[in-house]
C-alpha atoms as a PDB file:
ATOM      1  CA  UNK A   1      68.116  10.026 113.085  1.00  0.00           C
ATOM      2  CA  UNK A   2      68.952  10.026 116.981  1.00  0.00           C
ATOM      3  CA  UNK A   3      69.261  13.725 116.896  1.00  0.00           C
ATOM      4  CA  UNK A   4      65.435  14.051 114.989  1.00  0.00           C
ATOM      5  CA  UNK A   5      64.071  12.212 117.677  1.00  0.00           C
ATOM      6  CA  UNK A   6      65.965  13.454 120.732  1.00  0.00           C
ATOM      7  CA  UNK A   7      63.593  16.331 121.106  1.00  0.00           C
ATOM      8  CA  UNK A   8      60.404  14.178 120.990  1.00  0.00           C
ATOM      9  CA  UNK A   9      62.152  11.553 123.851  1.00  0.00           C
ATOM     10  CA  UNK A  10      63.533  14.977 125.862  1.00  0.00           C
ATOM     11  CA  UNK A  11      59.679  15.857 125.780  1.00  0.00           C
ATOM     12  CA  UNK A  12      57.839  13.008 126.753  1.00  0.00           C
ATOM     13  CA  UNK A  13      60.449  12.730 129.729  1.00  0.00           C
ATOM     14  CA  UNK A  14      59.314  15.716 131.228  1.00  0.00           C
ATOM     15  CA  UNK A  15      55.900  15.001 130.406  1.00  0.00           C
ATOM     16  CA  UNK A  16      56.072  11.681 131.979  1.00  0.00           C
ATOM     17  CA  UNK A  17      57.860  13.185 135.264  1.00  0.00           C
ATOM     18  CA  UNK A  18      55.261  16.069 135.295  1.00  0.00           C
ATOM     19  CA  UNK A  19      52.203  13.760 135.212  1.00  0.00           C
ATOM     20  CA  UNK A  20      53.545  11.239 137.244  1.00  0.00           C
ATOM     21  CA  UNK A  21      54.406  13.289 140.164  1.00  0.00           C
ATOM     22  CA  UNK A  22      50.780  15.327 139.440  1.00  0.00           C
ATOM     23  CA  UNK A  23      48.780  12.427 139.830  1.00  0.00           C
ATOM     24  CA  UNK A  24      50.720  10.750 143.023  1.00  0.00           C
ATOM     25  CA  UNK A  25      50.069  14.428 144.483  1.00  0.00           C
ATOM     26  CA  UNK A  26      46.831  13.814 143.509  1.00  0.00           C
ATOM     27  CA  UNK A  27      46.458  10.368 144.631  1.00  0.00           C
ATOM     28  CA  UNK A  28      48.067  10.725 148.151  1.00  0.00           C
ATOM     29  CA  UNK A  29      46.189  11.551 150.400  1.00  0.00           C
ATOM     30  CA  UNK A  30      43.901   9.049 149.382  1.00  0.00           C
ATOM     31  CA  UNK A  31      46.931   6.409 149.743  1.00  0.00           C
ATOM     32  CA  UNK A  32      47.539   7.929 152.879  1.00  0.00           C
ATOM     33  CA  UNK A  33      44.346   7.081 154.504  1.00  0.00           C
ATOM     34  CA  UNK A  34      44.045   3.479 152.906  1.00  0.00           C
ATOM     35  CA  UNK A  35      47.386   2.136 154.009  1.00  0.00           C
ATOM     36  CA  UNK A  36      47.494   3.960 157.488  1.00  0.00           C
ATOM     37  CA  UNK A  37      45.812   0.317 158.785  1.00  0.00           C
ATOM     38  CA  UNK A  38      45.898  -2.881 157.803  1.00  0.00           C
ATOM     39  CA  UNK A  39      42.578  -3.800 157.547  1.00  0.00           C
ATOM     40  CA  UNK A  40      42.393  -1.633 154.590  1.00  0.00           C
ATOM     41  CA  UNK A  41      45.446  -2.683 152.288  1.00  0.00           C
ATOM     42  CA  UNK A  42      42.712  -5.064 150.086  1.00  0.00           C
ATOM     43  CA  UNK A  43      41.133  -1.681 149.504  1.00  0.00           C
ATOM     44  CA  UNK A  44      44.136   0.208 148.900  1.00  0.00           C
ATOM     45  CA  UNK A  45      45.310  -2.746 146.869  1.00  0.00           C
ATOM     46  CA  UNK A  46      42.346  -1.815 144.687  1.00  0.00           C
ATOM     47  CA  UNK A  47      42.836   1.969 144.758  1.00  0.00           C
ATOM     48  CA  UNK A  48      46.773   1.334 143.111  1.00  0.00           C
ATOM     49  CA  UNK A  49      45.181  -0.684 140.429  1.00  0.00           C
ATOM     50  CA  UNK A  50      43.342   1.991 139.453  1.00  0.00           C
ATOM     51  CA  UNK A  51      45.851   4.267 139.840  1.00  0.00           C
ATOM     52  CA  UNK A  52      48.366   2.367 137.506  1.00  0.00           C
ATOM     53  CA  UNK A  53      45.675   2.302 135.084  1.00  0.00           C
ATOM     54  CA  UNK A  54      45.120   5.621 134.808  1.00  0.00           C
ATOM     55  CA  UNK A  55      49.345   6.643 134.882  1.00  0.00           C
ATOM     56  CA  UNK A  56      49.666   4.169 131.807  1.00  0.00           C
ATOM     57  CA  UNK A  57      47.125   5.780 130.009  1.00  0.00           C
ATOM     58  CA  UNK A  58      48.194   8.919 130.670  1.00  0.00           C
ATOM     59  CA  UNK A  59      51.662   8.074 129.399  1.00  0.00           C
ATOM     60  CA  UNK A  60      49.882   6.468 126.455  1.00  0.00           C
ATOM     61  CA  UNK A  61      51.250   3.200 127.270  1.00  0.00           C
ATOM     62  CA  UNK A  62      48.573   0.434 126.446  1.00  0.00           C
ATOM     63  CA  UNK A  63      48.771  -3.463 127.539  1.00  0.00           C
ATOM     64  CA  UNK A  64      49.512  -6.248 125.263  1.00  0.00           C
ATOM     65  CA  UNK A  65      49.341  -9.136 127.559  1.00  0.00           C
ATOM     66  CA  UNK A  66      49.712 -12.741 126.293  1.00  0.00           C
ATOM     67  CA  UNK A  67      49.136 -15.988 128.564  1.00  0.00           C
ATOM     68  CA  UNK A  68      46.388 -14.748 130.663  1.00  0.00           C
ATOM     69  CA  UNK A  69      44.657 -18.212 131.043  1.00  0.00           C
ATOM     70  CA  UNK A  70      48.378 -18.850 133.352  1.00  0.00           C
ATOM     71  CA  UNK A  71      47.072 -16.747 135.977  1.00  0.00           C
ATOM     72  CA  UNK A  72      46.710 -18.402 138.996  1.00  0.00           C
ATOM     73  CA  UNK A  73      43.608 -17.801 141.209  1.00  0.00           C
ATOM     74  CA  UNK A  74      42.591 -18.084 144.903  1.00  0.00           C
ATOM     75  CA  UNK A  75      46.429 -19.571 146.118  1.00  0.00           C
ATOM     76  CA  UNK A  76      49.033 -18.524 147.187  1.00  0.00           C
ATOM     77  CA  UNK A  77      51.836 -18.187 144.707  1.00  0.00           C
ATOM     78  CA  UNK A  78      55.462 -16.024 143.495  1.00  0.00           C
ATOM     79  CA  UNK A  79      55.262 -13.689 140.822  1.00  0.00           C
ATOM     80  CA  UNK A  80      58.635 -13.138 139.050  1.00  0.00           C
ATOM     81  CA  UNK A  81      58.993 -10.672 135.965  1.00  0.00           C
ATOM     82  CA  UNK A  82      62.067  -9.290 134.821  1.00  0.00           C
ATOM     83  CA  UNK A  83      62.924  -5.785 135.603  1.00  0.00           C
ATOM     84  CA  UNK A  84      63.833  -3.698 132.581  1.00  0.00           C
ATOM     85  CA  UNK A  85      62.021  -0.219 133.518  1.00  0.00           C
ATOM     86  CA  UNK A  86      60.566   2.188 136.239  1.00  0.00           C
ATOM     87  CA  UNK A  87      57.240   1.239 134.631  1.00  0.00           C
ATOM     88  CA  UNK A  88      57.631  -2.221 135.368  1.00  0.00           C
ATOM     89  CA  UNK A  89      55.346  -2.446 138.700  1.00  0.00           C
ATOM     90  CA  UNK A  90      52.499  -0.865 136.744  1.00  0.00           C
ATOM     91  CA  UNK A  91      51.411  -3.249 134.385  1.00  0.00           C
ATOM     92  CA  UNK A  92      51.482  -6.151 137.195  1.00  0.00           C
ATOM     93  CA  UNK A  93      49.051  -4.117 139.232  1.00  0.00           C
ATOM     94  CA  UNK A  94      46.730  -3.328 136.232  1.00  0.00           C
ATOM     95  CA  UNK A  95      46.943  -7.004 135.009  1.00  0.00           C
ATOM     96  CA  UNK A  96      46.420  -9.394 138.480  1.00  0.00           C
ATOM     97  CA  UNK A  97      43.425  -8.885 140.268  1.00  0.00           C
ATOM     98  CA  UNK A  98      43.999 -10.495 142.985  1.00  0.00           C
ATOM     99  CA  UNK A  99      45.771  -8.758 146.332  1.00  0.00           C
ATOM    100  CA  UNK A 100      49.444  -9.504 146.075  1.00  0.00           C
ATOM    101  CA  UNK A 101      52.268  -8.375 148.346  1.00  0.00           C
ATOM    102  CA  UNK A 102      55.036  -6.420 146.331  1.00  0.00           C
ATOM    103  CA  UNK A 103      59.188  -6.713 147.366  1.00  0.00           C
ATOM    104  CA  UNK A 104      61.629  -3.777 146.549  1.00  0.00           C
ATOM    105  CA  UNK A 105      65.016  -2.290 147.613  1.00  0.00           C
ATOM    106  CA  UNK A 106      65.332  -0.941 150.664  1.00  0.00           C
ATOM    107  CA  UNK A 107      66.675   2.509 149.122  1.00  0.00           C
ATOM    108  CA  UNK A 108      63.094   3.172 148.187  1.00  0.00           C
ATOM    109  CA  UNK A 109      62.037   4.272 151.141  1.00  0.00           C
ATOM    110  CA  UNK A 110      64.332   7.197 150.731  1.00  0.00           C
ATOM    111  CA  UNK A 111      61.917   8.226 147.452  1.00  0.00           C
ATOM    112  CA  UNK A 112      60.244  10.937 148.218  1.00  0.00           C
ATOM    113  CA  UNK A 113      56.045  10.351 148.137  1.00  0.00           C
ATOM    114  CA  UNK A 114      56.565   6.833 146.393  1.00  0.00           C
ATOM    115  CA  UNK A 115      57.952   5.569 149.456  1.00  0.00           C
ATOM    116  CA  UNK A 116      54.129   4.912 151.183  1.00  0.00           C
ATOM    117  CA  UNK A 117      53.761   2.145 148.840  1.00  0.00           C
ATOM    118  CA  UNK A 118      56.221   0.212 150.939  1.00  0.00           C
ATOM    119  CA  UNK A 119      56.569   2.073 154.245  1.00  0.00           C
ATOM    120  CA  UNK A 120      53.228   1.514 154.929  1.00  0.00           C
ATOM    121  CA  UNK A 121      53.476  -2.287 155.654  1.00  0.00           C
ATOM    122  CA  UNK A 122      51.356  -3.648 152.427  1.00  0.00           C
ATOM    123  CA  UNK A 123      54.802  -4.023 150.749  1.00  0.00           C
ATOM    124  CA  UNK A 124      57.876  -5.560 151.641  1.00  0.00           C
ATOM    125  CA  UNK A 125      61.378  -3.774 151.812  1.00  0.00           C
ATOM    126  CA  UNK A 126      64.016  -6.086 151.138  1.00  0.00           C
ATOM    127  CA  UNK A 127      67.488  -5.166 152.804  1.00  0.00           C
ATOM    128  CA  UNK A 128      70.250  -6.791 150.789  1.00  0.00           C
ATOM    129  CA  UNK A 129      72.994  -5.320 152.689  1.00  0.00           C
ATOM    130  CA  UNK A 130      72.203  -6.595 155.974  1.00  0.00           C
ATOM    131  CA  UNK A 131      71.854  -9.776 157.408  1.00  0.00           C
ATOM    132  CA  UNK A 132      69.408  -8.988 159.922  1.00  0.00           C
ATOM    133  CA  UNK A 133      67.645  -7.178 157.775  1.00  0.00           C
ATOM    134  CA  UNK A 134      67.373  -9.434 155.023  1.00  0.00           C
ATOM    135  CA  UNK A 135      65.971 -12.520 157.635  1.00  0.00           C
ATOM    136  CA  UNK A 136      63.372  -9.760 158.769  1.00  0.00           C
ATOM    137  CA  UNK A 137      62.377  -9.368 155.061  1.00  0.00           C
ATOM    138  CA  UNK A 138      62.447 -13.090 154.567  1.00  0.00           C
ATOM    139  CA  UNK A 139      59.974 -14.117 157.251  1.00  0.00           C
ATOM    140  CA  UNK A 140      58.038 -11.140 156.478  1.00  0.00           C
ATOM    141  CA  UNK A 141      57.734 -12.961 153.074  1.00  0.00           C
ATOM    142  CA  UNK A 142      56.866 -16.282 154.310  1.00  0.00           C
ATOM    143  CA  UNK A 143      53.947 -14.366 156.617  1.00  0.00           C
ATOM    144  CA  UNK A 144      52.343 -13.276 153.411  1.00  0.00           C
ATOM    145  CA  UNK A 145      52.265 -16.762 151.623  1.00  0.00           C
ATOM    146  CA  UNK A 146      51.174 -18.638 155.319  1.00  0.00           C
ATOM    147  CA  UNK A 147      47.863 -15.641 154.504  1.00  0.00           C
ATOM    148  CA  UNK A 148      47.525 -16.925 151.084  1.00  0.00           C
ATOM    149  CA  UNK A 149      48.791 -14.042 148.883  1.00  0.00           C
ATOM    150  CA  UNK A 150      50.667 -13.943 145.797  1.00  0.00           C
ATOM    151  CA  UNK A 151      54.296 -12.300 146.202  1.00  0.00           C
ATOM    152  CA  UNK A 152      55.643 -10.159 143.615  1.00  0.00           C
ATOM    153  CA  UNK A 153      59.714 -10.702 143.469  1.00  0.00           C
ATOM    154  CA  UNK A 154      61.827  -9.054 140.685  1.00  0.00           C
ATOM    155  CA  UNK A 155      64.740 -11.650 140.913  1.00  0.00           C
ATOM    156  CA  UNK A 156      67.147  -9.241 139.234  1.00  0.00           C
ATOM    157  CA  UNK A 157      66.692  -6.518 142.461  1.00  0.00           C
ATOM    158  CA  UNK A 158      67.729  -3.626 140.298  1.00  0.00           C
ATOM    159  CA  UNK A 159      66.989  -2.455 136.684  1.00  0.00           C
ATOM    160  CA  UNK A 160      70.495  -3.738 134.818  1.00  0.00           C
ATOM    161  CA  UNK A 161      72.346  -0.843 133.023  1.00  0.00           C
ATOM    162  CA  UNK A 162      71.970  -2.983 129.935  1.00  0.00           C
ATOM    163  CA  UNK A 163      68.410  -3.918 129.851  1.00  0.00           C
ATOM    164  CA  UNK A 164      66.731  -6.011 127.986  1.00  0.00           C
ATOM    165  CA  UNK A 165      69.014  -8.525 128.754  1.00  0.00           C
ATOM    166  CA  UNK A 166      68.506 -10.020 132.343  1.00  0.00           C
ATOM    167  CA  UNK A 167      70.722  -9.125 135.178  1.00  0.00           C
ATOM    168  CA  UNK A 168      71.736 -11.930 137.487  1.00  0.00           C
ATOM    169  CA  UNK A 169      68.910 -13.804 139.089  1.00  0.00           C
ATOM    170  CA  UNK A 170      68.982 -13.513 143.098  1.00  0.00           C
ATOM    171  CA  UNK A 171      68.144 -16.798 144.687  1.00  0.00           C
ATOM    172  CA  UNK A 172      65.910 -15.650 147.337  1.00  0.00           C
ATOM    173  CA  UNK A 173      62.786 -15.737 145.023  1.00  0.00           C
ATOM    174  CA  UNK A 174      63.161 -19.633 144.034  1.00  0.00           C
ATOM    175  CA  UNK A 175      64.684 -20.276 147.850  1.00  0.00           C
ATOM    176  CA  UNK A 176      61.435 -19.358 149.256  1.00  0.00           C
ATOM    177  CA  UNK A 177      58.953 -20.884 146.941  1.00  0.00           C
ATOM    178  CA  UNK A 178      60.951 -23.810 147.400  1.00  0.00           C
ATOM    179  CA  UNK A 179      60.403 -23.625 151.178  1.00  0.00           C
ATOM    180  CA  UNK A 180      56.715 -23.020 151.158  1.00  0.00           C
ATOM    181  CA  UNK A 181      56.204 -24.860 148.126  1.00  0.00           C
ATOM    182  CA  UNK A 182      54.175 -22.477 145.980  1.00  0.00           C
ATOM    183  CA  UNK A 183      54.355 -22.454 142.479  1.00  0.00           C
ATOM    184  CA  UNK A 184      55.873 -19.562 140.636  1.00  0.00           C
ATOM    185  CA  UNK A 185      54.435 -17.680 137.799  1.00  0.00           C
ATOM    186  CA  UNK A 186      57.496 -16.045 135.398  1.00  0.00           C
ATOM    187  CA  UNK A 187      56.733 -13.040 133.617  1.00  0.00           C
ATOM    188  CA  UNK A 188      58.291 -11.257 130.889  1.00  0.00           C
ATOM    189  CA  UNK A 189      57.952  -7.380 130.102  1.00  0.00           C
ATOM    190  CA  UNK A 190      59.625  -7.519 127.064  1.00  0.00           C
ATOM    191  CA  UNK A 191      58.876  -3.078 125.283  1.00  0.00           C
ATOM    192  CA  UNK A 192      59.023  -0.878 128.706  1.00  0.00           C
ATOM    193  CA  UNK A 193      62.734  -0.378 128.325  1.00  0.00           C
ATOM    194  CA  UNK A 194      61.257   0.937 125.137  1.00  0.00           C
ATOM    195  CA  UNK A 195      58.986   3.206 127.039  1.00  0.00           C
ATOM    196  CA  UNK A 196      60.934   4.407 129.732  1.00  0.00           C
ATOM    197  CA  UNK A 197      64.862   3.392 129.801  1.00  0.00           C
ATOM    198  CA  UNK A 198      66.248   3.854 133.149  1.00  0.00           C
ATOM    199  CA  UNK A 199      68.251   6.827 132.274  1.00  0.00           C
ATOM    200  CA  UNK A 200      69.423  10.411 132.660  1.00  0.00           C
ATOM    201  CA  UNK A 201      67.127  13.195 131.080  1.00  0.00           C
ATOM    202  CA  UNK A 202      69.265  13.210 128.201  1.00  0.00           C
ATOM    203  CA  UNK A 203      69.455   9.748 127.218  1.00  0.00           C
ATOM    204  CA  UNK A 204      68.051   6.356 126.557  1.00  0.00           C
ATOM    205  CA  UNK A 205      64.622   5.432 125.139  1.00  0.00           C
ATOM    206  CA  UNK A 206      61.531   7.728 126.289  1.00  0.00           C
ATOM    207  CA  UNK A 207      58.523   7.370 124.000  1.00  0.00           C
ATOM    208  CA  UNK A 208      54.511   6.105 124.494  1.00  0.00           C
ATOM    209  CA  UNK A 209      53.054   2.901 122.815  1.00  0.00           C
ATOM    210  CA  UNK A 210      52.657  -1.057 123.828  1.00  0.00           C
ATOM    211  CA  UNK A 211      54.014  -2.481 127.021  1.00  0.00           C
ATOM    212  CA  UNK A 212      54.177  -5.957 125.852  1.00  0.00           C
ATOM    213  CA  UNK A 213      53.641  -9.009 129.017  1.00  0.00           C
ATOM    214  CA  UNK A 214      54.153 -12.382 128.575  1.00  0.00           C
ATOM    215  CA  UNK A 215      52.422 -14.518 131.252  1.00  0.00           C
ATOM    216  CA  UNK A 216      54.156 -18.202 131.664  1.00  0.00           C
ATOM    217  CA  UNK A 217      52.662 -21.213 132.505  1.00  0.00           C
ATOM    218  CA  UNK A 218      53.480 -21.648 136.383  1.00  0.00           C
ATOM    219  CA  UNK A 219      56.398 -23.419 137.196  1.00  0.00           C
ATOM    220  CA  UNK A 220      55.697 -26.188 140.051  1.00  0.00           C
ATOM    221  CA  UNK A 221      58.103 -26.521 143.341  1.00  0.00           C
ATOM    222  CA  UNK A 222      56.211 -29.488 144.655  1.00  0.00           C
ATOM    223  CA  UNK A 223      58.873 -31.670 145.942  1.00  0.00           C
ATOM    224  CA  UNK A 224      61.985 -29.667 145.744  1.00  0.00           C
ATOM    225  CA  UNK A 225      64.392 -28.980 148.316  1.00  0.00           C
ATOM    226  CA  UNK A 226      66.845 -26.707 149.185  1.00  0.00           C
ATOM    227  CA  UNK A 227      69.561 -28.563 146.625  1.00  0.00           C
ATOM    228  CA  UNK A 228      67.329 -27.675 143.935  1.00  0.00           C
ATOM    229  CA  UNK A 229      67.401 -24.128 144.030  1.00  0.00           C
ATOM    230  CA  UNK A 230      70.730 -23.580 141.661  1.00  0.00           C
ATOM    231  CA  UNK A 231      68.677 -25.806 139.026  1.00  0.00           C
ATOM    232  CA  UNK A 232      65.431 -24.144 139.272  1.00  0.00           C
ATOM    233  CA  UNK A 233      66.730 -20.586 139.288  1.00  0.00           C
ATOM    234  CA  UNK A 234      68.109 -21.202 136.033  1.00  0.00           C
ATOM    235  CA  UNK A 235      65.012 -22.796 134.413  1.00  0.00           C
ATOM    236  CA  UNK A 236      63.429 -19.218 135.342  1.00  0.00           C
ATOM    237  CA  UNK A 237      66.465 -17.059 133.821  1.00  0.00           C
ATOM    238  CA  UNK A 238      65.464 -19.028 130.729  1.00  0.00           C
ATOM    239  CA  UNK A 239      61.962 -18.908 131.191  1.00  0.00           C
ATOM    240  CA  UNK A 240      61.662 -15.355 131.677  1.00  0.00           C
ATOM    241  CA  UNK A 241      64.743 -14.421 128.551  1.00  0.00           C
ATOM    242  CA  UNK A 242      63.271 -16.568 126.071  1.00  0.00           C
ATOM    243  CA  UNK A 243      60.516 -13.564 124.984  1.00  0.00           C
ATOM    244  CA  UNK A 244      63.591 -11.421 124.910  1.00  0.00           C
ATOM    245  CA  UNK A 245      65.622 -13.803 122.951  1.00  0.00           C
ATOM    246  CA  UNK A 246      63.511 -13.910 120.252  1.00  0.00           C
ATOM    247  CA  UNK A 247      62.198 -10.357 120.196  1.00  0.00           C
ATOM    248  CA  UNK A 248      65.988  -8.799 120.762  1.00  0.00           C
ATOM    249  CA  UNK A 249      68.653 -11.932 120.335  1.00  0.00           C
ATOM    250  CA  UNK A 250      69.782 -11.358 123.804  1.00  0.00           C
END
């Protein structure tokens, strides 16, 4: 059977690289303009909704979203979803209305046109290999939550080589809704592996349909400290697997 639908997955690859690169081209200059100041980034914010509308449709991947009533509105607050595909940003931006600040590697600024996204300022590079770099990052965080934004943190930092199953959990995402004391909202993308496996051209899972997202009711940090982080970083890991454990058995 893998060999019947190897062609079809080969296809919609290239398809998917084609149109996604088109419509970045195509979307640039536009991004360019929006995120040159930061008085625009709501609007630009706005712009990248749309945009990661439009890619998903184009890639005939649709939404499935249960637990929308756990959005949080008007506060400040951590958004942490597993991270299972390269689509995985997407459906957080076409899902939450409300201007949040994105984290990601460092490496991507070294992506070529993707890189504006977070080189721009709206986003947040996170440098895990440096000290220095990571404090920058950190108080950089702590900026956006003392503005009242939601921060997006994928607590895994990298897509794991055997997605679905969760990666190990970083602490910096509970450490620093523990220090502000903001809630955090987990969030499970349980299909875009399905989608779009990280993978060469030639293998893994490539095909259109559902990107399934659970939304979880928020988890409170209101009185924790610093010796609470082990304990709460766990209670997401199962928060955020339990979609996954009963949809896979990982």
């Amino acid at each position: 059977m893998k060999y019947i639908i190897f062609p079809f997955k080969f296809l919609y690859k290239i398809y998917f690289l084609i149109y996604f690169v088109l419509t970045l081209v195509l979307f640039y200059p536009i991004f360019k303009y929006f995120l040159s100041k930061k008085e625009r980034f709501p609007t630009a914010f706005k712009i990248i909704r749309v945009y990661s509308k439009i890619w998903l449709w184009g890639s005939g991947i649709y939404l499935r979203v249960k637990g929308r009533e756990n959005i949080l509105r008007d506060q400040a607050f951590l958004i942490c979803s597993n991270h299972s595909s390269f689509l995985d940003p997407a459906p957080l931006y076409a899902i939450f209305d409300q201007h949040f600040v994105f984290t990601g590697k460092k490496e991507i600024e070294k992506w070529p046109l993707f890189h504006i996204f977070y080189t721009s300022g709206m986003n947040i590079l996170v440098d895990r290999h440096s000290r220095v770099g990571a404090l920058k990052s950190f108080k950089a965080m702590i900026d956006v939550v003392n503005e009242g934004f939601p921060l997006v943190i994928l607590p895994e930092g990298t897509i794991p080589p055997n997605a679905p199953q969760l990666g190990e959990f970083k602490s910096g995402a509970v450490s620093i809704a523990i220090k502000m004391g903001i809630p955090i909202l987990p969030v499970t993308q349980t299909t875009n592996w399905r989608r779009l496996q990280r993978a060469s051209l030639f293998k893994g899972n490539a095909c259109p349909g559902v990107a399934e997202v659970v939304i979880h009711p928020p988890i409170s940090t209101e009185g924790l400290t610093k010796a609470d982080t082990e304990v709460l970083q766990t209670k997401l890991h199962e928060i955020i697997n339990q979609p996954l454990h009963e949809k896979y058995g990982v």
